[in-house]
Structures are given as structure tokens and as C-alpha cells.
Protein backbone atom coordinates (compact mmCIF):
# COMPACT_ATOMS: atom_id res chain seq x y z
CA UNK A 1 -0.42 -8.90 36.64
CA UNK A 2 -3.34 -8.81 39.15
CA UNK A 3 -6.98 -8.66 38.68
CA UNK A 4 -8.38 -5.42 37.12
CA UNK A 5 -10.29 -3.40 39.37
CA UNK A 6 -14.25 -3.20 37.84
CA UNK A 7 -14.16 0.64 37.41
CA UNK A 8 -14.00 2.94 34.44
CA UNK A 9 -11.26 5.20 33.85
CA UNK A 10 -7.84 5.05 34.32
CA UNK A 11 -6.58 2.32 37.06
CA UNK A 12 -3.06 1.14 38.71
CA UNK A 13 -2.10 -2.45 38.79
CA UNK A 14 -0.74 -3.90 41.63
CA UNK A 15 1.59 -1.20 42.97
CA UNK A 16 1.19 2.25 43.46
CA UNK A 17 -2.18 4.44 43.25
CA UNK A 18 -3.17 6.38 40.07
CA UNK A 19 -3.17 10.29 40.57
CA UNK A 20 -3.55 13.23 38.57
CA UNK A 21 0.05 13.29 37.45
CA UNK A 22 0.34 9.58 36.90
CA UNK A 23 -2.74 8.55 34.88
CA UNK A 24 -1.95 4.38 34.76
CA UNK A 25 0.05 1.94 35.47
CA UNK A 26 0.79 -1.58 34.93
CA UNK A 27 3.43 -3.95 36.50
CA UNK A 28 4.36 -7.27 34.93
CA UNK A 29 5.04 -10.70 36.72
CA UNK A 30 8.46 -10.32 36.55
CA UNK A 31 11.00 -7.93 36.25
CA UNK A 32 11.69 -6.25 32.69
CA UNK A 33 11.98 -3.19 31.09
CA UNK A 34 10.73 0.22 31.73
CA UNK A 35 8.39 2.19 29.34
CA UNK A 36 7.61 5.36 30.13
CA UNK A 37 5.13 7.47 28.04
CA UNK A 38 4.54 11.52 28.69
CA UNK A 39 1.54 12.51 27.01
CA UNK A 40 0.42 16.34 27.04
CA UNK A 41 4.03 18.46 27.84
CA UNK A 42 2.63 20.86 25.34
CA UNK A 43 -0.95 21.56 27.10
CA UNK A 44 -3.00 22.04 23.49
CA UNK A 45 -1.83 18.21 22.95
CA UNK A 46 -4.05 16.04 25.01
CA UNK A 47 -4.02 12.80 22.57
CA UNK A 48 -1.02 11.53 23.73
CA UNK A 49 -2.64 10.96 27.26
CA UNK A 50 -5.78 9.32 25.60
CA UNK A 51 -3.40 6.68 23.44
CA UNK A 52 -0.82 5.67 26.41
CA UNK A 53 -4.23 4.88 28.17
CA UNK A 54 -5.77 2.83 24.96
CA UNK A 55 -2.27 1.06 24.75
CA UNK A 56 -1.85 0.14 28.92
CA UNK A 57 -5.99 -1.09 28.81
CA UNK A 58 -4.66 -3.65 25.41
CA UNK A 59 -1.67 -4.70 27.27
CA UNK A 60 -3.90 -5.61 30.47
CA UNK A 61 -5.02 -8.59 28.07
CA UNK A 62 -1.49 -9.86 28.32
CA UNK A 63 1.24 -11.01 29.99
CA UNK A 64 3.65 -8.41 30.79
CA UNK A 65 7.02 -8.21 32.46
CA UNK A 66 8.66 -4.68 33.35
CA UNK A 67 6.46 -1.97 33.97
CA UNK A 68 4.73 0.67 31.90
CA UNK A 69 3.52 4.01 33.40
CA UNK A 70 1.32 6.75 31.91
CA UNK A 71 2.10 10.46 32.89
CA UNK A 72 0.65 13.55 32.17
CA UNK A 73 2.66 16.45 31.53
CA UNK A 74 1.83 19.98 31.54
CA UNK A 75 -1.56 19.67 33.90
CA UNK A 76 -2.63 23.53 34.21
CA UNK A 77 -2.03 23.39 30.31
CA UNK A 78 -4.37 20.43 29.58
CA UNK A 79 -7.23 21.42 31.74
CA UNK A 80 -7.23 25.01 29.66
CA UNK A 81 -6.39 23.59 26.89
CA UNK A 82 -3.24 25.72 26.51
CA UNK A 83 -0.16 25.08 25.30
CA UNK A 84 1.63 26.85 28.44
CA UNK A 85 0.98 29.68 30.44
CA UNK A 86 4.71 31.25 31.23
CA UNK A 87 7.47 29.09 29.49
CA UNK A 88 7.72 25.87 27.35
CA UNK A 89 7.31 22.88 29.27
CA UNK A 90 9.56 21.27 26.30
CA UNK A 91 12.16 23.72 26.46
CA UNK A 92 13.23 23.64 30.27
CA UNK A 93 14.99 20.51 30.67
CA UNK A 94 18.54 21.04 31.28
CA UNK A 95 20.84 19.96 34.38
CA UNK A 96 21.29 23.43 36.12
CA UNK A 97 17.73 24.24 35.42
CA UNK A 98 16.89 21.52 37.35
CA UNK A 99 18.95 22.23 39.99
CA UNK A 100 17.87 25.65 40.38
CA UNK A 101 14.17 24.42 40.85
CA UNK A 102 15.50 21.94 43.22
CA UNK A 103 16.53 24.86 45.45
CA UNK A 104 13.64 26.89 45.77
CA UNK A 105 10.36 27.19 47.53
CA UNK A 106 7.15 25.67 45.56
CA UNK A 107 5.69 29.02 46.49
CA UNK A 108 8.18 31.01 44.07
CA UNK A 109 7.67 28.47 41.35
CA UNK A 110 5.60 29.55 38.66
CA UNK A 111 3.24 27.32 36.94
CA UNK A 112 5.36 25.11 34.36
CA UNK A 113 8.23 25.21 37.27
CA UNK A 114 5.47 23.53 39.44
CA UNK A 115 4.52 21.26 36.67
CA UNK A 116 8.29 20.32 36.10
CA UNK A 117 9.15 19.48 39.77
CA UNK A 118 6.32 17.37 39.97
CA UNK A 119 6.85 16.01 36.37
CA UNK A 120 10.84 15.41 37.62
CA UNK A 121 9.73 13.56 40.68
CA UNK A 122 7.23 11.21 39.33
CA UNK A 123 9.88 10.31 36.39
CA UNK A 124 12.91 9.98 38.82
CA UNK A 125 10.50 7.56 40.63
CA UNK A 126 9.80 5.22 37.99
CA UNK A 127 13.25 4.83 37.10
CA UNK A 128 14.15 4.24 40.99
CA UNK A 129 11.65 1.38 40.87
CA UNK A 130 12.89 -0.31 37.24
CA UNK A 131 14.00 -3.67 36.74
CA UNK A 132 15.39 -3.65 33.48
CA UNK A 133 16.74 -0.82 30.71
CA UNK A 134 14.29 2.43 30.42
CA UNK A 135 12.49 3.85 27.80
CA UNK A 136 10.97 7.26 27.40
CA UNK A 137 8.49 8.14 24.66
CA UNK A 138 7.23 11.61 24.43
CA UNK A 139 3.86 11.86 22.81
CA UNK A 140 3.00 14.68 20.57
CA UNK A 141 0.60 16.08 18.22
CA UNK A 142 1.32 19.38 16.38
CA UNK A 143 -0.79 22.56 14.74
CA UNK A 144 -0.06 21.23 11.03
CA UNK A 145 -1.47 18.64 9.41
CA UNK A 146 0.36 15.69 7.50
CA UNK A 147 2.27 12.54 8.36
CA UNK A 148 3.54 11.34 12.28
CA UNK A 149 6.76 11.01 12.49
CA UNK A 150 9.84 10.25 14.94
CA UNK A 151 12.22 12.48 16.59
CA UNK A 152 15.33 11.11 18.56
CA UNK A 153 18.55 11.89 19.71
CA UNK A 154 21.25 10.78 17.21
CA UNK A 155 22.61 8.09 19.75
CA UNK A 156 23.15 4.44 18.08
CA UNK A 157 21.12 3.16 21.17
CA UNK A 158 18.08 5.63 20.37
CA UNK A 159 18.78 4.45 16.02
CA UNK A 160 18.44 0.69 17.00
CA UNK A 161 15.49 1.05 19.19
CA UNK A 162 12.95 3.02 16.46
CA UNK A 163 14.52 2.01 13.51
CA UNK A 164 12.23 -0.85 13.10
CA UNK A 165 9.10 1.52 13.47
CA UNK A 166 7.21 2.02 10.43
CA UNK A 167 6.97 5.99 10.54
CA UNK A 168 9.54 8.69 9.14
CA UNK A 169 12.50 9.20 10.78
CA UNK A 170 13.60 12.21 11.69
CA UNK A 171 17.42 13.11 13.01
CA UNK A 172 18.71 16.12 13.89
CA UNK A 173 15.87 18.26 15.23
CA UNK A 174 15.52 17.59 19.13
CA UNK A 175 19.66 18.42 18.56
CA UNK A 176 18.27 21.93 16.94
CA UNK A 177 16.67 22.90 20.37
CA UNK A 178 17.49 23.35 23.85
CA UNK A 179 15.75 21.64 26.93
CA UNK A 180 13.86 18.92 25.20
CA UNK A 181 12.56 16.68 27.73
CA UNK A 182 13.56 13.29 25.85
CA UNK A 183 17.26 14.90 25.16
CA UNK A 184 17.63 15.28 28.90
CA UNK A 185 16.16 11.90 30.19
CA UNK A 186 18.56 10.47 27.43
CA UNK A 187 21.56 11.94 29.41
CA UNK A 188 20.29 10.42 32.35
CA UNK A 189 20.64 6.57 30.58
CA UNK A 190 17.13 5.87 29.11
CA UNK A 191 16.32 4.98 25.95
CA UNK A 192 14.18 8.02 24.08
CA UNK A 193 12.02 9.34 21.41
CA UNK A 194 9.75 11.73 20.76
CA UNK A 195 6.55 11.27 17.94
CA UNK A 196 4.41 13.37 16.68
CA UNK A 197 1.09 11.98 15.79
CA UNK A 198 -0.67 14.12 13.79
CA UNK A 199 -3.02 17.37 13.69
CA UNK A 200 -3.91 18.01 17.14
CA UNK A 201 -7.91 17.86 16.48
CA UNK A 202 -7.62 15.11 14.08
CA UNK A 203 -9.00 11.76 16.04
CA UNK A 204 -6.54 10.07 13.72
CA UNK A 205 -3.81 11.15 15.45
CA UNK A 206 -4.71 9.34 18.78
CA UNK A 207 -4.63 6.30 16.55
CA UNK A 208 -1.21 6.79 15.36
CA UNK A 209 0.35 7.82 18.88
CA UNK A 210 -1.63 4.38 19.90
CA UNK A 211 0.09 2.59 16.97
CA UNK A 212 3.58 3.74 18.02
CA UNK A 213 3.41 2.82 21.55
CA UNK A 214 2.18 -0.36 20.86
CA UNK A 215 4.97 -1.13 18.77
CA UNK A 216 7.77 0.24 21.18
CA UNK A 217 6.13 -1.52 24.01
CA UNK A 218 6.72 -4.88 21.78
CA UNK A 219 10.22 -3.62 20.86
CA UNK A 220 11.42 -2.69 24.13
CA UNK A 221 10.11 -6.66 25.06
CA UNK A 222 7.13 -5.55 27.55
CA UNK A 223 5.53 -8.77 25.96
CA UNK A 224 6.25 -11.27 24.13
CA UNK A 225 6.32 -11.05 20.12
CA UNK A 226 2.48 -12.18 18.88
CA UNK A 227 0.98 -11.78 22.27
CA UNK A 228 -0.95 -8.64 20.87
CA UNK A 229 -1.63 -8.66 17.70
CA UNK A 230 0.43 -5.80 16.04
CA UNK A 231 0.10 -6.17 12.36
CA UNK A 232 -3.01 -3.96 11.99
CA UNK A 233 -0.88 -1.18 13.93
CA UNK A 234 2.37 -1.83 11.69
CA UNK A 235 0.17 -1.48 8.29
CA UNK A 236 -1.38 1.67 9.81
CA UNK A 237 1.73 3.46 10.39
CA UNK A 238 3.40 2.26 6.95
CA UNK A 239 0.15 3.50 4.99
CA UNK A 240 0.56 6.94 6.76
CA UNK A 241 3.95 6.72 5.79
CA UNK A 242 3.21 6.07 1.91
CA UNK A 243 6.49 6.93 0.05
CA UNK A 244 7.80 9.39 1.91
CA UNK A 245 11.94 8.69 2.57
CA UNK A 246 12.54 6.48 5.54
CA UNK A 247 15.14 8.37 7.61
CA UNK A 248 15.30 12.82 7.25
CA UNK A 249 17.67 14.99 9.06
CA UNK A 250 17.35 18.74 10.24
CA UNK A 251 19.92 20.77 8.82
CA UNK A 252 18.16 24.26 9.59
CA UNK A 253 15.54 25.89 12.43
CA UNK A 254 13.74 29.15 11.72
CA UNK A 255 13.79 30.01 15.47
CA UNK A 256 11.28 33.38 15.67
CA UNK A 257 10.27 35.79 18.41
CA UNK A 258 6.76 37.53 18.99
CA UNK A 259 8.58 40.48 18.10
CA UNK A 260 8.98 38.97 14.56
CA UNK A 261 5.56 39.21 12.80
CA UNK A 262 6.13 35.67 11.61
CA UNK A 263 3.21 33.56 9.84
CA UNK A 264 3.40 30.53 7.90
CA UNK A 265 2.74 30.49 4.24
CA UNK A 266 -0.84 28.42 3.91
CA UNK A 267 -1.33 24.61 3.38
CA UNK A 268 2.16 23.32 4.17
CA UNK A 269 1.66 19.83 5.99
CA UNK A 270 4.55 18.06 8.12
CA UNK A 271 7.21 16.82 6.11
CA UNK A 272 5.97 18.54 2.59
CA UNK A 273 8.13 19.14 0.35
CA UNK A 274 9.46 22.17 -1.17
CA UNK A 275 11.32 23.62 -3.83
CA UNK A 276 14.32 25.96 -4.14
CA UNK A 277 12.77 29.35 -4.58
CA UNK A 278 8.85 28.65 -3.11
CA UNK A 279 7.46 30.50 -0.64
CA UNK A 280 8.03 29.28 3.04
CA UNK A 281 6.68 32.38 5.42
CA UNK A 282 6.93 35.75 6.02
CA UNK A 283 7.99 38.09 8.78
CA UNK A 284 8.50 42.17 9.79
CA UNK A 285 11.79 41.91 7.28
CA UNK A 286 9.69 40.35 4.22
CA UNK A 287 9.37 37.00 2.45
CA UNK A 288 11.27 34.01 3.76
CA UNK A 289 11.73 31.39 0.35
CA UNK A 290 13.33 27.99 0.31
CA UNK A 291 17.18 28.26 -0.86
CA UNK A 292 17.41 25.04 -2.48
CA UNK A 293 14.90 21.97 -2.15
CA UNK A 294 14.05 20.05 1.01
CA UNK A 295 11.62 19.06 3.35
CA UNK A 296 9.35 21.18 5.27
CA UNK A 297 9.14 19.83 9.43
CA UNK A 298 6.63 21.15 11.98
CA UNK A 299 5.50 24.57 9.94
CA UNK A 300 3.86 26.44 12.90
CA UNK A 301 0.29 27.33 12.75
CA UNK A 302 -0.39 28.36 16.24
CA UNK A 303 0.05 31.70 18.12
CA UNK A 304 2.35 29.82 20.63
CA UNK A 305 5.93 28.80 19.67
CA UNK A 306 9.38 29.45 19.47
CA UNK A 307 10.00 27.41 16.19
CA UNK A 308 9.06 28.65 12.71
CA UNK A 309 9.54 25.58 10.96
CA UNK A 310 12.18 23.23 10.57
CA UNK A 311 14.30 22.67 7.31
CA UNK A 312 15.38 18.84 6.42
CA UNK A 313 16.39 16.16 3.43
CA UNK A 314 16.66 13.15 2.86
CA UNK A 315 18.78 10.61 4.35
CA UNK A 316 20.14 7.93 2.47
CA UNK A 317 20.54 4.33 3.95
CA UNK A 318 24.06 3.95 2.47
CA UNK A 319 24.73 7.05 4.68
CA UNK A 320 23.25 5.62 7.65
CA UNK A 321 24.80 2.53 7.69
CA UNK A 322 28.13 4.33 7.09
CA UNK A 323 27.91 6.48 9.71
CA UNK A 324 26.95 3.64 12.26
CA UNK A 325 29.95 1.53 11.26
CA UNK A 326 32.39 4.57 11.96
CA UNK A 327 30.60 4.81 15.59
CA UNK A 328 30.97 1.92 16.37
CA UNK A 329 34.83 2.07 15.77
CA UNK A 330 35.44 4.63 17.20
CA UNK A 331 36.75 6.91 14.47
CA UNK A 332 35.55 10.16 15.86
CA UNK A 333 38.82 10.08 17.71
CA UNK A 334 40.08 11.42 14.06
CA UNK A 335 37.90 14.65 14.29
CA UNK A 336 40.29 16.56 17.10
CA UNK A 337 43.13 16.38 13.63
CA UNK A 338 41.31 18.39 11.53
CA UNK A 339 42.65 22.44 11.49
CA UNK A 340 41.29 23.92 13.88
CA UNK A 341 39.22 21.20 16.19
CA UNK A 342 39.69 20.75 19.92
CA UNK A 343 38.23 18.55 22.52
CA UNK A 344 36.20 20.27 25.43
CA UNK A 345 38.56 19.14 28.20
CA UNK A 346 35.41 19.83 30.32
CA UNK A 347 32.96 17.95 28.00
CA UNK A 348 33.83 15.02 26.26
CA UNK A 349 31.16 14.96 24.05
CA UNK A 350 31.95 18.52 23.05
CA UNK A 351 34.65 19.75 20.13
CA UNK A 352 35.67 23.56 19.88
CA UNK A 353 36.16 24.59 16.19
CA UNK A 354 37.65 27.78 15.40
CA UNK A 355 34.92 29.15 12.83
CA UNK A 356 37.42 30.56 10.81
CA UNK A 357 39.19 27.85 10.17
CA UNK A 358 35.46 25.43 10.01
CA UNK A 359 35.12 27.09 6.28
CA UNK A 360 37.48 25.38 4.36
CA UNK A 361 35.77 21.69 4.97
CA UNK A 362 31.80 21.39 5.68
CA UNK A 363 30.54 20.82 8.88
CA UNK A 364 28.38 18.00 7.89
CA UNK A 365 31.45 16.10 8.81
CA UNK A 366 30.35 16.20 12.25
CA UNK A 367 26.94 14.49 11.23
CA UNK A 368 28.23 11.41 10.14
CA UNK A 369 29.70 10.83 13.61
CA UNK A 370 26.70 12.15 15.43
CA UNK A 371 27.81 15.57 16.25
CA UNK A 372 24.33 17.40 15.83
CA UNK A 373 24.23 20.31 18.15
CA UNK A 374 26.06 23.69 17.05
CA UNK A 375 26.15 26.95 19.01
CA UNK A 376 28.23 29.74 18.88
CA UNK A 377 30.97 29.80 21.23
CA UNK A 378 33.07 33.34 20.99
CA UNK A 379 35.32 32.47 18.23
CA UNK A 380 34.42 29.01 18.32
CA UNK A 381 31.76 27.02 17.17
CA UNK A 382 30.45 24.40 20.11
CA UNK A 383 29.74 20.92 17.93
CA UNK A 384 28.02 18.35 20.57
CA UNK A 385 26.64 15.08 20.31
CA UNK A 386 24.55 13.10 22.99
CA UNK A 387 26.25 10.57 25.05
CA UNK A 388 25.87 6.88 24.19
């Protein structure tokens, strides 16, 4: 690494100038991995910026290899302190989306399409300069209270990477939505996950988006186990943690509209729990109540949002380790035998099942081999998993 420049703020290392978009950087001695951290896609959620910048000034102390970088996401958003002004800046990232914005003037863009260009070019050019495997962490804070937690693409790359990390786990939800920014930068070969940290007012959460960081910096092998010390940020994270179960999947998304007249029942907190019959929310048609038990994920408690709240349980570790077992021999090649399953000849990763026939066996099936993302096809039911 070379010498620090004597300034306050945010500063680059030795290549490369910090900007607006690209609030740090820091380059290691020798080549390594990648680890890059998005703080504020979601404009109302400007912690994550603050604790990539506490975690690059700790790892200055150090010797690094690799590179970290620190970007902000949705600019216009964080200077107004909105969450977005026309669209989701976390629901735009998809491969023909992309290439439509590649095609058109900057002065037809509106403001998240400028935001993602520039977002897509700084990313692309971190990844052209990497010496080593790449990670992306997406740094989040959300309008309910409770504890931080991990999102990630059900990959058995993306399981061995945050498995170790001290927080919830939580499978199946970036699967329940479409253009997630870590879902698409996992297609293109990183490494991802998403966390969010906590209430978005709550200075705790910057703590807990620092803790995480940390952590996957150490994991990913940015420095060398017990150059930082850690343990204070691993006994943070497990005491947020406290009993809740160590791995939860998404089986359910209330997706809403404006149109809808939703609003969340009071004083649910991420990951609560619930019971078959309580009260979840209400909308225009009347009271929405839990039909069995489970776990309540990212109850929305902001005027801005496509998701309701997301419905999970429990996963067990037996389950887990089943599943990864099967992966890793390659027994999904079973699934196109079952009545009424065909492989996408167009998508690999894709099966077409005939919904008729998808009654007479459960589709959780598909879970255990990582198939988490179902949409409705015509007569068919889409069932995808993410590559890798």
C-alpha cells in the first residue's frame, strides 16, 4: 500500500482518483481478490456508504493484497435523501435492460437510468482491473427495525462464502424479485451478497454493515487471518443474532401496488415471528393474516416500495447439508423425469413444468437443488436457479 495522503475524508490509494461515484479505494501489494461494496442503491440508505468507508480507513492499518473499492449507488437519491425518484435502483438490473441503456443518449435517460450507467461503468471497471476472484456486497439498511441479516443467491459458491458470517441467513428472497443488483453481478461471475443492517436511523446499523464487511474482507483473504482484530466484530454480529435460526428461506412475497391501500400491521421487526392466524397487514380488499406460522422479512414501513413483506421459515442444517451434497453430484439431472418437467433448451438453468401436472408432488422439490425463482409461463411454470 502507499503512504496515506494527510487529508480528511475519503482518499484513493495508489491508483485511481476518488470521485463522487467511487468514494475509496485501496490497492494491496500484490495481486488478490476483489471486494466490492455498493452502499446507498436505495437513496434513504446512506449507512452503507459511511461503514465501507470505516472498514477501507481499518484496513489502511494493514497489509492488503487485492483491491477493495467503495461505491455509491443511487447519488440524486442520497443527496435528497430519497429512496428513488422514477424507478428502483434495485429492481433494474437485468441483461436487456442493460443493453437498452447502452443504446441510448444520456440525454433521454432519466435519473436512476443515469445513475445505473454510471453505476455499470464504474463496476465493469473494477472487475477489468482485478487480480483475483470478485466479490460484491450490497449494503443495506431497511424501514423496520430488528436484526441484520444476509441475502444471497442460492449458488453453493455464494453458501460457502457467508456461511461462516455470524448473522441470519436468509435464502430465497433476492430469487423472489427481479433486477436485484447482486443477482445480476452474480451472473456475471462474482461472488455476492446483499445485508441488511438494521433500521435506517439507527447508528447501530452502521456498526453492523461495518461488522459484516470486515468479516467478508477477511473471508474473501484481503488480509491475512489476525491482522485486524475481528473478534469484537464476530461477537457483535452473533449477539445481534441471539437465538434466532441460523439459515431462513423465502417461500412467499406480498408484492403490492400504490393502487393497493397497503399498510403494515404495527411493531413487526425483521425476522419476527408470527403465528398462523395473527394479523400481518391490511389493504383496499381487507385484512391480510398469517396462514400458518413463519417468519416475518422486511415488513415495509415506508411510502416507497414494491414489497409488502416477505414470508419465510426455518431452515434446518440437516436440510442444508443435504441439499449441498446433491449439488454437488449433480443429481438435478433427475428433475427433467418427473411428469411433466422440461429443460429450457434456451436456458439451461431453466425447467418448464406444466402446472397442471406440478400439483401432484410439491414444488419445494426444486429448493433442495437450488431452483428458487418461479414465474408463470402460459401453461407452464418457469423454475430457475442462478448459475454456479
Amino acid at each position: 500500500m502507499t503512504e496515506e495522503p494527510k487529508e480528511s475524508g475519503p482518499v484513493s490509494a495508489r491508483t485511481g482518483a476518488v470521485g463522487p461515484r467511487e468514494a475509496a479505494r485501496l490497492v494491496g501489494e500484490a495481486p488478490g481478490p476483489t471486494l466490492i461494496a455498493v452502499g446507498g442503491i436505495h437513496g434513504n440508505e446512506p449507512g452503507g456508504v459511511e461503514a465501507a468507508l470505516r472498514c477501507v480507513a481499518r484496513m489502511r492499518a494493514v497489509r492488503t493484497v487485492g483491491e477493495v473499492v467503495v461505491f455509491r449507488g443511487n447519488m440524486g437519491g442520497l443527496a435528497q435523501k430519497k429512496r428513488y425518484h422514477v424507478r428502483d435502483l434495485n429492481r433494474v438490473w437485468r441483461e436487456a435492460t442493460v443493453a437498452r441503456l447502452e443504446g441510448k443518449a444520456r440525454a433521454e435517460l432519466d435519473p436512476e437510468e443515469v445513475e445505473q450507467v454510471e453505476l455499470l461503468a464504474a463496476i465493469r471497471g473494477a472487475i477489468a482491473r482485478a487480480r483475483g476472484q470478485v466479490y460484491l456486497v450490497d449494503l443495506h439498511t431497511t424501514s423496520a427495525a430488528g436484526v441484520p441479516f444476509v441475502i444471497f443467491g442460492d449458488t453453493l459458491p455464494q453458501r460457502r462464502f457467508v456461511r461462516p458470517l455470524p448473522l441470519p441467513l436468509v435464502i430465497g428472497l433476492e430469487e423472489q424479485v427481479d433486477g436485484v443488483l447482486a443477482e445480476y453481478w452474480t451472473r456475471q461471475g462474482c461472488i455476492t451478497f446483499s445485508v441488511e443492517g438494521g433500521q435506517h436511523d439507527d447508528p447501530k446499523s452502521v456498526d453492523n454493515l461495518e461488522a459484516t464487511l470486515i468479516l467478508a474482507a477477511e473471508a474473501a483473504g484481503l488480509f491475512a487471518k489476525g491482522a485486524l482484530d475481528t473478534r469484537a466484530d464476530y461477537k457483535l454480529l452473533e449477539g445481534r443474532r441471539g437465538h434466532l435460526p441460523p439459515v431462513m428461506e423465502v417461500v412467499e412475497r406480498h408484492a403490492i401496488t400504490a393502487d393497493d391501500g397497503f399498510k403494515m400491521a404495527p411493531g413487526f421487526r425483521n425476522l419476527d415471528h408470527a403465528r398462523k392466524g395473527q394479523l400481518l397487514a391490511s389493504d383496499k380488499n381487507g385484512e391480510l393474516r398469517a396462514h400458518e406460522d413463519g417468519i416475518v422479512i422486511l415488513p415495509l414501513y415506508q411510502a416507497q416500495g414494491n414489497d409488502g413483506f416477505f414470508w419465510g421459515r426455518k431452515v434446518s442444517e440437516a436440510r442444508l447439508r443435504a441439499s449441498e451434497r446433491i449439488r454437488e453430484l449433480h443429481l438435478d439431472r433427475v428433475l427433467r423425469f418427473l411428469p411433466g418437467v422440461t429443460r429450457d433448451k434456451h436456458h439451461p438453468s431453466r425447467l418448464l413444468v406444466d402446472r397442471r401436472i406440478a400439483r401432484l408432488y410439491p414444488l419445494d422439490v426444486f429448493h433442495v437443488f437450488g431452483y428458487r425463482r418461479f414465474r408463470e409461463h402460459g401453461d407452464f411454470l418457469a423454475v430457475e436457479r442462478q448459475p454456479g
